[in-house]
PDB file of N, CA and C in Angstrom:
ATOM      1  N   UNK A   1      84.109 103.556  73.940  1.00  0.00           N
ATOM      2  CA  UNK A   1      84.266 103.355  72.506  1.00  0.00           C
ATOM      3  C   UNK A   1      85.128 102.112  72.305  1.00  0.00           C
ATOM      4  N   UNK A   2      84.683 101.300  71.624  1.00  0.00           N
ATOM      5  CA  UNK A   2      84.921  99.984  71.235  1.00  0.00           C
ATOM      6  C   UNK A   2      86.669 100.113  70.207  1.00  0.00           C
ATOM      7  N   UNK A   3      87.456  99.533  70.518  1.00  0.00           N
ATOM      8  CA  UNK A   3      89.021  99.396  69.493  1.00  0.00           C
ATOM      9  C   UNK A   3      88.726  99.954  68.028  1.00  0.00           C
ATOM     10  N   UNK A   4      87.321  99.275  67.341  1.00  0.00           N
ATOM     11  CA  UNK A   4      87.800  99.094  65.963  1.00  0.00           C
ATOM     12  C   UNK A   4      86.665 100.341  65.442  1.00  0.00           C
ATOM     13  N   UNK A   5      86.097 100.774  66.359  1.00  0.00           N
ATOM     14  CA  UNK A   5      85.363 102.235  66.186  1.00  0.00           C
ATOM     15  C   UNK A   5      86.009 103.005  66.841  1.00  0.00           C
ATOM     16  N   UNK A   6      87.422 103.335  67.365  1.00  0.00           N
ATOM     17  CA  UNK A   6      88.125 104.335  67.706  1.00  0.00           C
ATOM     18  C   UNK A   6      88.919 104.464  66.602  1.00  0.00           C
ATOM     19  N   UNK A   7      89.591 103.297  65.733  1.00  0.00           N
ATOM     20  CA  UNK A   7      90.307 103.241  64.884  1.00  0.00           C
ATOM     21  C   UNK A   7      89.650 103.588  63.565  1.00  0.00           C
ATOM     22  N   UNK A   8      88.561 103.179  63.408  1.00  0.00           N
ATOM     23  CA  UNK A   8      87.561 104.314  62.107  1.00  0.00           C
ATOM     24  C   UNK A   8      87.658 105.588  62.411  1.00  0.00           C
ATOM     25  N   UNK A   9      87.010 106.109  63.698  1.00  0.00           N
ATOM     26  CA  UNK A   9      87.239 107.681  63.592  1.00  0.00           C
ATOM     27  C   UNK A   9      88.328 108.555  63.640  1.00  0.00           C
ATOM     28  N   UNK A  10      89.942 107.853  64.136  1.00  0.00           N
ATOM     29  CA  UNK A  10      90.920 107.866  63.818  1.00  0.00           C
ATOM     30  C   UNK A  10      91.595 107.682  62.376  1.00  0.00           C
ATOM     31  N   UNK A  11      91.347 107.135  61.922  1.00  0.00           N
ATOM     32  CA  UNK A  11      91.524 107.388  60.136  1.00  0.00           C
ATOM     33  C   UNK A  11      90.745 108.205  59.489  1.00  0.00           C
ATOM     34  N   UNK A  12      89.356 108.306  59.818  1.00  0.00           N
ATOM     35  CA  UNK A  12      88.398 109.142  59.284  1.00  0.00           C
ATOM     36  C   UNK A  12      88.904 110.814  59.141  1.00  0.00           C
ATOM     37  N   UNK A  13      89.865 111.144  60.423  1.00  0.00           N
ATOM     38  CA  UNK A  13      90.273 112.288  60.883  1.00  0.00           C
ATOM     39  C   UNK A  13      91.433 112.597  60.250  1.00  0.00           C
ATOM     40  N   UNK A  14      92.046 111.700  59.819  1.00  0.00           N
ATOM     41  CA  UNK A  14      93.198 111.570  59.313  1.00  0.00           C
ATOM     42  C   UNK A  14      93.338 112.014  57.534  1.00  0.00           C
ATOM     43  N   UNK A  15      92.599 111.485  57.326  1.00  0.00           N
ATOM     44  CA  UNK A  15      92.023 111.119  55.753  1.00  0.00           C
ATOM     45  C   UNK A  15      91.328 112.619  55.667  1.00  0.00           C
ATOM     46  N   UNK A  16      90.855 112.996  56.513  1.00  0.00           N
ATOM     47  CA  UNK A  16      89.634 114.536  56.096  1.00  0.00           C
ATOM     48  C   UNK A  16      91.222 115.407  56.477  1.00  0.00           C
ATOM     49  N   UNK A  17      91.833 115.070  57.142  1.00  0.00           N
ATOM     50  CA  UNK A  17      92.524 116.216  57.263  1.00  0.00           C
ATOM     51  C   UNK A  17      93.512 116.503  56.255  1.00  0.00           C
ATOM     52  N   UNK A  18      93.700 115.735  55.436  1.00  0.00           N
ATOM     53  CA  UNK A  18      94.746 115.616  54.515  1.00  0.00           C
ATOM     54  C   UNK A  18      93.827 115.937  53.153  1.00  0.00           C
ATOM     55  N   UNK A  19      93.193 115.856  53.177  1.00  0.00           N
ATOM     56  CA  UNK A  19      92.278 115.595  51.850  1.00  0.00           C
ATOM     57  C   UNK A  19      91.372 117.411  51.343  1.00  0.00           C
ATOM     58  N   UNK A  20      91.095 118.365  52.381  1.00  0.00           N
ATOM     59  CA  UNK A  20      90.476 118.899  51.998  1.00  0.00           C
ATOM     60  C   UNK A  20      91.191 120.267  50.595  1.00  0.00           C
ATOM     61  N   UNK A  21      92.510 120.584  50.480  1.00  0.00           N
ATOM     62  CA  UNK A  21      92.561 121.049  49.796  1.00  0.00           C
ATOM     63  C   UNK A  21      92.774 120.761  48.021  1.00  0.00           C
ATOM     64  N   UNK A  22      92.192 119.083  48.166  1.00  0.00           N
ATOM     65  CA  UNK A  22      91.997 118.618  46.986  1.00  0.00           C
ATOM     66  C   UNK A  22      90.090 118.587  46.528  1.00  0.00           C
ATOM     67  N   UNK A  23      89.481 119.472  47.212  1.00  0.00           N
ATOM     68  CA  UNK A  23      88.337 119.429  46.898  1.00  0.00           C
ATOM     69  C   UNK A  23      87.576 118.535  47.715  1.00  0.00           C
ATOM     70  N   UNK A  24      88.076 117.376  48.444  1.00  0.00           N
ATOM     71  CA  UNK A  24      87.438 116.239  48.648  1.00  0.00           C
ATOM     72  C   UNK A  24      87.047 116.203  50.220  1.00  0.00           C
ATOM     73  N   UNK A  25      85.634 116.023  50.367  1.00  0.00           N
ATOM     74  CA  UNK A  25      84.944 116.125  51.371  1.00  0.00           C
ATOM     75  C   UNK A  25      84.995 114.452  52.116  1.00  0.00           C
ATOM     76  N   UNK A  26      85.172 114.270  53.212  1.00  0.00           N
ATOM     77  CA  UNK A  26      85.151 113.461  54.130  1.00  0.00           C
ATOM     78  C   UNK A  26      84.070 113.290  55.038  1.00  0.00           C
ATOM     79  N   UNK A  27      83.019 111.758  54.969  1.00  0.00           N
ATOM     80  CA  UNK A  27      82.593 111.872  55.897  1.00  0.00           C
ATOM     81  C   UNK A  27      82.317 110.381  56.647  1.00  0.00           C
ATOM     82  N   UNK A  28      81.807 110.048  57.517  1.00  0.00           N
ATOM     83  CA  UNK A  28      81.999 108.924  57.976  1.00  0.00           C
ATOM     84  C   UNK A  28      80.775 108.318  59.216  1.00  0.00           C
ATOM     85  N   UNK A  29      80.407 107.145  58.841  1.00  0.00           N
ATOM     86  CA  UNK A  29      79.202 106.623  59.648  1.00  0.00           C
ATOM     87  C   UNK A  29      79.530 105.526  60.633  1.00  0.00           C
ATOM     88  N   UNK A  30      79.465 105.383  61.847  1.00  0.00           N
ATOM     89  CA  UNK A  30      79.747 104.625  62.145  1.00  0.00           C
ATOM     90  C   UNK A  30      78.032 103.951  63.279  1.00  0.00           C
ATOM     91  N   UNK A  31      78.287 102.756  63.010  1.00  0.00           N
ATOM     92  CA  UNK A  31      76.789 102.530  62.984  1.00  0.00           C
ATOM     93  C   UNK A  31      76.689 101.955  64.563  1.00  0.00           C
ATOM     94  N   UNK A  32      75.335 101.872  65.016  1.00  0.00           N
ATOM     95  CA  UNK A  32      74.920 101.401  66.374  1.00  0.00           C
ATOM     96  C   UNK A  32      74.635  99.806  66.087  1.00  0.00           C
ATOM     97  N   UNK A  33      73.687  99.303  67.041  1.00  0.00           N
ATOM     98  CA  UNK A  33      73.097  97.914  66.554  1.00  0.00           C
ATOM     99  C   UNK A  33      71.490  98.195  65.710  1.00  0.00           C
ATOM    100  N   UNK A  34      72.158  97.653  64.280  1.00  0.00           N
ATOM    101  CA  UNK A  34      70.659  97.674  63.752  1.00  0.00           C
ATOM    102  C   UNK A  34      70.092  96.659  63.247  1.00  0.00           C
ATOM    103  N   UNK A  35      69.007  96.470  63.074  1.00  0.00           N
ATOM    104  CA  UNK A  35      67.880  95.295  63.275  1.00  0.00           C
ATOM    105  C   UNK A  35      68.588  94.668  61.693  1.00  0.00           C
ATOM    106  N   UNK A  36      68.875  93.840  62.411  1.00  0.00           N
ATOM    107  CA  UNK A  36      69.371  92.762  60.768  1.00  0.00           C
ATOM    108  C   UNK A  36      69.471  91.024  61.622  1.00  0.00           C
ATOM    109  N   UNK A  37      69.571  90.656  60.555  1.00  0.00           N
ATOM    110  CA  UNK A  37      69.051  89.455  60.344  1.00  0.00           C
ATOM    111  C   UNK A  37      70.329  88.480  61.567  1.00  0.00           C
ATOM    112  N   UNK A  38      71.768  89.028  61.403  1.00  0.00           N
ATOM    113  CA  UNK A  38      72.965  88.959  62.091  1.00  0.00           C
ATOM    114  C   UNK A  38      72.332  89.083  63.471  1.00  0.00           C
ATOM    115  N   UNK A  39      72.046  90.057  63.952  1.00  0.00           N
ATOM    116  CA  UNK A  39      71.374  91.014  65.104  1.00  0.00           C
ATOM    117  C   UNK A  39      70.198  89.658  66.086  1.00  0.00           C
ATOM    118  N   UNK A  40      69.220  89.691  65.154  1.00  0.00           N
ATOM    119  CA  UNK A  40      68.133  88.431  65.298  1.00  0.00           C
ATOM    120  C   UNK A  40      68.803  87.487  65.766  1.00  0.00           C
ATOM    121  N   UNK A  41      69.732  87.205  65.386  1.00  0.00           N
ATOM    122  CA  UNK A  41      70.254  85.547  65.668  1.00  0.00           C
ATOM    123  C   UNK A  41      71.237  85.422  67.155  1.00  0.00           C
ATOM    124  N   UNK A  42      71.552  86.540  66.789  1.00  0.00           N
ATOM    125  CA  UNK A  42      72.546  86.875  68.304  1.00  0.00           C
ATOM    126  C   UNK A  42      71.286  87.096  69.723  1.00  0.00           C
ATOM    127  N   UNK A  43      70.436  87.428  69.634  1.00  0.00           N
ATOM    128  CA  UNK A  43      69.066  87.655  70.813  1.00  0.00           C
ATOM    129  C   UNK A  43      68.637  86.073  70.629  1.00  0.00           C
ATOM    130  N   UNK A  44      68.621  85.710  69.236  1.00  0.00           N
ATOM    131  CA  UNK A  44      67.581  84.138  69.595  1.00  0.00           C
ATOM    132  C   UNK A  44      68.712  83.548  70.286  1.00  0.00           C
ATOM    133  N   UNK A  45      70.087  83.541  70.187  1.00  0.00           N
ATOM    134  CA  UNK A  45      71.348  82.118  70.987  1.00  0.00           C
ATOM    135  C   UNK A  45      71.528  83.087  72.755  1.00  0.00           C
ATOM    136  N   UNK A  46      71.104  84.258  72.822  1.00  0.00           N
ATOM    137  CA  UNK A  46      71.558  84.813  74.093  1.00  0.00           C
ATOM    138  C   UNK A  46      70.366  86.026  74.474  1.00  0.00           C
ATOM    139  N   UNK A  47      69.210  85.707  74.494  1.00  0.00           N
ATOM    140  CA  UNK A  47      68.135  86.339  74.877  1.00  0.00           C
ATOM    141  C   UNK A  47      68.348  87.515  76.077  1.00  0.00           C
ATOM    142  N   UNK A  48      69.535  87.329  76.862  1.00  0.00           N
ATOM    143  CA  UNK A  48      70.072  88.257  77.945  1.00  0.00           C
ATOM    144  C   UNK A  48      70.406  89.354  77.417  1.00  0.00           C
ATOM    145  N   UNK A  49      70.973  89.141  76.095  1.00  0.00           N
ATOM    146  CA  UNK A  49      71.562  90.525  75.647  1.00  0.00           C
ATOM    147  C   UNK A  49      70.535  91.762  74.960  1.00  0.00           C
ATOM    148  N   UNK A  50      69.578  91.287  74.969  1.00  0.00           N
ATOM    149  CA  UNK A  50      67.904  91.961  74.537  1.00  0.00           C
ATOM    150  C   UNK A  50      67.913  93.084  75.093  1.00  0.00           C
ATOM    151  N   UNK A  51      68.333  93.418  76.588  1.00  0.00           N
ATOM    152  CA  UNK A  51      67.946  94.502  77.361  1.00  0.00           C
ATOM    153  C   UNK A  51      69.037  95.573  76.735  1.00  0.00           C
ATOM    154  N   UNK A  52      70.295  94.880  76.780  1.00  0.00           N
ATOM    155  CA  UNK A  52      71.557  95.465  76.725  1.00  0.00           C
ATOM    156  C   UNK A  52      71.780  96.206  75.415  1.00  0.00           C
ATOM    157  N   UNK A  53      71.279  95.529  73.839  1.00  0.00           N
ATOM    158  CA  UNK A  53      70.726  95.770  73.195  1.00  0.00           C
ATOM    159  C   UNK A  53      70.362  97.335  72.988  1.00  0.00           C
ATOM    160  N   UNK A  54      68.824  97.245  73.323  1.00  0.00           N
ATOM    161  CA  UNK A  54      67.515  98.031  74.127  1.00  0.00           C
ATOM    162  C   UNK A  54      68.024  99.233  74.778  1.00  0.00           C
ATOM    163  N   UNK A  55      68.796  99.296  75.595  1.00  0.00           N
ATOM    164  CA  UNK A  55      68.963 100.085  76.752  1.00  0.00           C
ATOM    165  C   UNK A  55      70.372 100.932  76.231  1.00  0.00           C
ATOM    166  N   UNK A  56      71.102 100.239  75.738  1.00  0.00           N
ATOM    167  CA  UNK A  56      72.499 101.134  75.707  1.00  0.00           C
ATOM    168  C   UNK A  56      72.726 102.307  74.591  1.00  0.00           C
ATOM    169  N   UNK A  57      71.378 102.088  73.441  1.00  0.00           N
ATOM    170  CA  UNK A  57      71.606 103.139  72.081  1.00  0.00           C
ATOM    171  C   UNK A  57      70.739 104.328  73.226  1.00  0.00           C
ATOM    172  N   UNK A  58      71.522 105.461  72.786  1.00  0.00           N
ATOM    173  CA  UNK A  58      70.742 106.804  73.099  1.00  0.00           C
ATOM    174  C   UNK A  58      69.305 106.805  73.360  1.00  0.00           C
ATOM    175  N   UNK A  59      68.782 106.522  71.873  1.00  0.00           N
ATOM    176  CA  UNK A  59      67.567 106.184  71.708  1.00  0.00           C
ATOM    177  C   UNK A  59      66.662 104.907  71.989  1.00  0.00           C
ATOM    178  N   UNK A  60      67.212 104.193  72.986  1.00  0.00           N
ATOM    179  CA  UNK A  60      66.378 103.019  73.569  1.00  0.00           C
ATOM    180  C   UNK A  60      66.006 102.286  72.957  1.00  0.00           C
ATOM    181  N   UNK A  61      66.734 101.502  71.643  1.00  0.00           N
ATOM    182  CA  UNK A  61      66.128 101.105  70.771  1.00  0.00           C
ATOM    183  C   UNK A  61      66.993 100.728  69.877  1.00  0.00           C
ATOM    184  N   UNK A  62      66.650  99.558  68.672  1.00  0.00           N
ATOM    185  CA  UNK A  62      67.492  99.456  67.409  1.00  0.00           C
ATOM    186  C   UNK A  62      67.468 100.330  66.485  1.00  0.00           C
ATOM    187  N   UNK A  63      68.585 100.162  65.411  1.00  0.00           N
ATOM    188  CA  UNK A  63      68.419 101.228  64.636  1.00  0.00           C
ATOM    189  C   UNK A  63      67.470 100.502  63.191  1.00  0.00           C
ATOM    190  N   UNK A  64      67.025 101.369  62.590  1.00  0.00           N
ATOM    191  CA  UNK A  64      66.362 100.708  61.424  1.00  0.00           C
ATOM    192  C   UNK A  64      67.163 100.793  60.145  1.00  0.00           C
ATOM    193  N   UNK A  65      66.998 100.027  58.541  1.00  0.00           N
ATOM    194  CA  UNK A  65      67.820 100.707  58.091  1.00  0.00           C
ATOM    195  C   UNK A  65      67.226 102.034  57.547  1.00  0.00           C
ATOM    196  N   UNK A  66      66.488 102.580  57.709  1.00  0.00           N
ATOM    197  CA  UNK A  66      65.871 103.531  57.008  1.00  0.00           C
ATOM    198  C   UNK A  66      66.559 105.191  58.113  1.00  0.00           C
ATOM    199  N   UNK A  67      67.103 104.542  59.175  1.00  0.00           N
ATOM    200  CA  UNK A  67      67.684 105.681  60.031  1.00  0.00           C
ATOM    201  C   UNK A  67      68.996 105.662  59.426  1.00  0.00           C
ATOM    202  N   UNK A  68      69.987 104.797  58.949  1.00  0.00           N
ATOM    203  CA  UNK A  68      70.847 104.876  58.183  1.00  0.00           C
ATOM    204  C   UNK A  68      71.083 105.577  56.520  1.00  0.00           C
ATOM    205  N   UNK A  69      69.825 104.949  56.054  1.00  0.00           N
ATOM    206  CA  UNK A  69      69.840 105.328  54.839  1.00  0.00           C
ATOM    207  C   UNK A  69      69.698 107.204  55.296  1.00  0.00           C
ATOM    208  N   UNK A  70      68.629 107.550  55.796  1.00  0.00           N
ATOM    209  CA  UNK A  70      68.558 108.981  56.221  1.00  0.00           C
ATOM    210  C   UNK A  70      69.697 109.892  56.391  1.00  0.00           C
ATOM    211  N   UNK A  71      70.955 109.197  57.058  1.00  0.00           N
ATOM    212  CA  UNK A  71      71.892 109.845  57.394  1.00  0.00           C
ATOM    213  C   UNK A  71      72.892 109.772  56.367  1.00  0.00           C
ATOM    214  N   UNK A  72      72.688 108.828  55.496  1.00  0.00           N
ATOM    215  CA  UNK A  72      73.351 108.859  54.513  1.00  0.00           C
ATOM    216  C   UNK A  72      72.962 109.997  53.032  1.00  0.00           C
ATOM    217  N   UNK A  73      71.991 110.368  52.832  1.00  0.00           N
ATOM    218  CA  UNK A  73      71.219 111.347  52.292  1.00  0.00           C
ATOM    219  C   UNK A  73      71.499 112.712  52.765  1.00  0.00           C
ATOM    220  N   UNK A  74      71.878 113.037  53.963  1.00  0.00           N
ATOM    221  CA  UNK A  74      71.343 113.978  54.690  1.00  0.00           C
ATOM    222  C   UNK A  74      73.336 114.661  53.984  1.00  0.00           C
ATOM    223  N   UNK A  75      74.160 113.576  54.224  1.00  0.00           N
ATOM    224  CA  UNK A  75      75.888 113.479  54.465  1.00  0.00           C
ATOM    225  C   UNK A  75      75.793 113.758  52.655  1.00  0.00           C
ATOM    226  N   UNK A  76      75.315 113.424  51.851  1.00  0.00           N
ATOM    227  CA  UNK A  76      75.566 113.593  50.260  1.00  0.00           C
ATOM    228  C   UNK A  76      75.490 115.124  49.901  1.00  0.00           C
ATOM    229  N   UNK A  77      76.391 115.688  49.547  1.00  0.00           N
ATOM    230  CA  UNK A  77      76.618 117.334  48.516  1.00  0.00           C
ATOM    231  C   UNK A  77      75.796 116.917  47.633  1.00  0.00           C
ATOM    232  N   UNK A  78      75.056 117.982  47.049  1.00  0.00           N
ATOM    233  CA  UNK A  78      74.175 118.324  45.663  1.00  0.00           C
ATOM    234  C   UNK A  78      75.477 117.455  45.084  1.00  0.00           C
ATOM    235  N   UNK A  79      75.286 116.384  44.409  1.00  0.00           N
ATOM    236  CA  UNK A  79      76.323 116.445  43.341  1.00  0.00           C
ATOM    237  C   UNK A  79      76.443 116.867  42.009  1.00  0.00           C
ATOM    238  N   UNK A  80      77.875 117.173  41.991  1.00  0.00           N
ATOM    239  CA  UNK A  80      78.286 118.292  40.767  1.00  0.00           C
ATOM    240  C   UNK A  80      78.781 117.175  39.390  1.00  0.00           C
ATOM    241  N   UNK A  81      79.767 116.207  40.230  1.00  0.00           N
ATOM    242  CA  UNK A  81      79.886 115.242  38.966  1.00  0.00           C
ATOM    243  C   UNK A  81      80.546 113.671  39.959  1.00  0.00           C
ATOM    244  N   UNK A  82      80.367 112.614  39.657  1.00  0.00           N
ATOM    245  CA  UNK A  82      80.883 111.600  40.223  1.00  0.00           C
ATOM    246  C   UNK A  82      81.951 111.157  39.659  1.00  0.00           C
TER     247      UNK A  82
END
C-alpha cells in the first residue's frame, strides 16, 4: 500500500469512527488505475509500464469509469434528505 493510500484509509477510519453517533455514515473509495486520458499518456512516454499496469489490478486489467461510478451507487443510502 502506497503512503498517500494508507493515509486515506487512515483518516477514513478515523472520521467513521468519530462520526457515527451523529447519524453520519462514512464511506470511502480509493481507486486502482483507470483508463483516463492521464493514464494514456503515461503508457504512450513509458510503454514498459503496460504490463505492470495490466498485471498488478486483481482483475488484470484497467478500471473503467463505469466500475467506479457502480461502486459509487452501490455506497449511496436511499436518501432521506441532503
Amino acid at each position: 500500500m502506497r503512503a498517500p493510500r494508507a493515509l486515506q484509509k487512515s483518516l477514513c477510519i478515523q472520521i467513521a469512527n468519530g462520526l457515527p453517533s451523529s447519524g453520519i455514515r462514512v464511506n470511502c473509495i480509493s481507486l486502482g488505475y483507470v483508463n483516463t486520458e492521464m493514464n494514456a499518456e503515461i503508457v504512450r512516454q513509458r510503454p514498459e509500464v503496460l504490463y505492470y499496469l495490466n498485471e498488478a489490478p486483481p482483475m488484470k486489467r484497467f478500471g473503467q469509469h463505469m466500475d467506479l461510478a457502480g461502486g459509487l451507487v452501490w455506497l449511496m443510502p436511499a436518501l432521506q434528505h441532503v
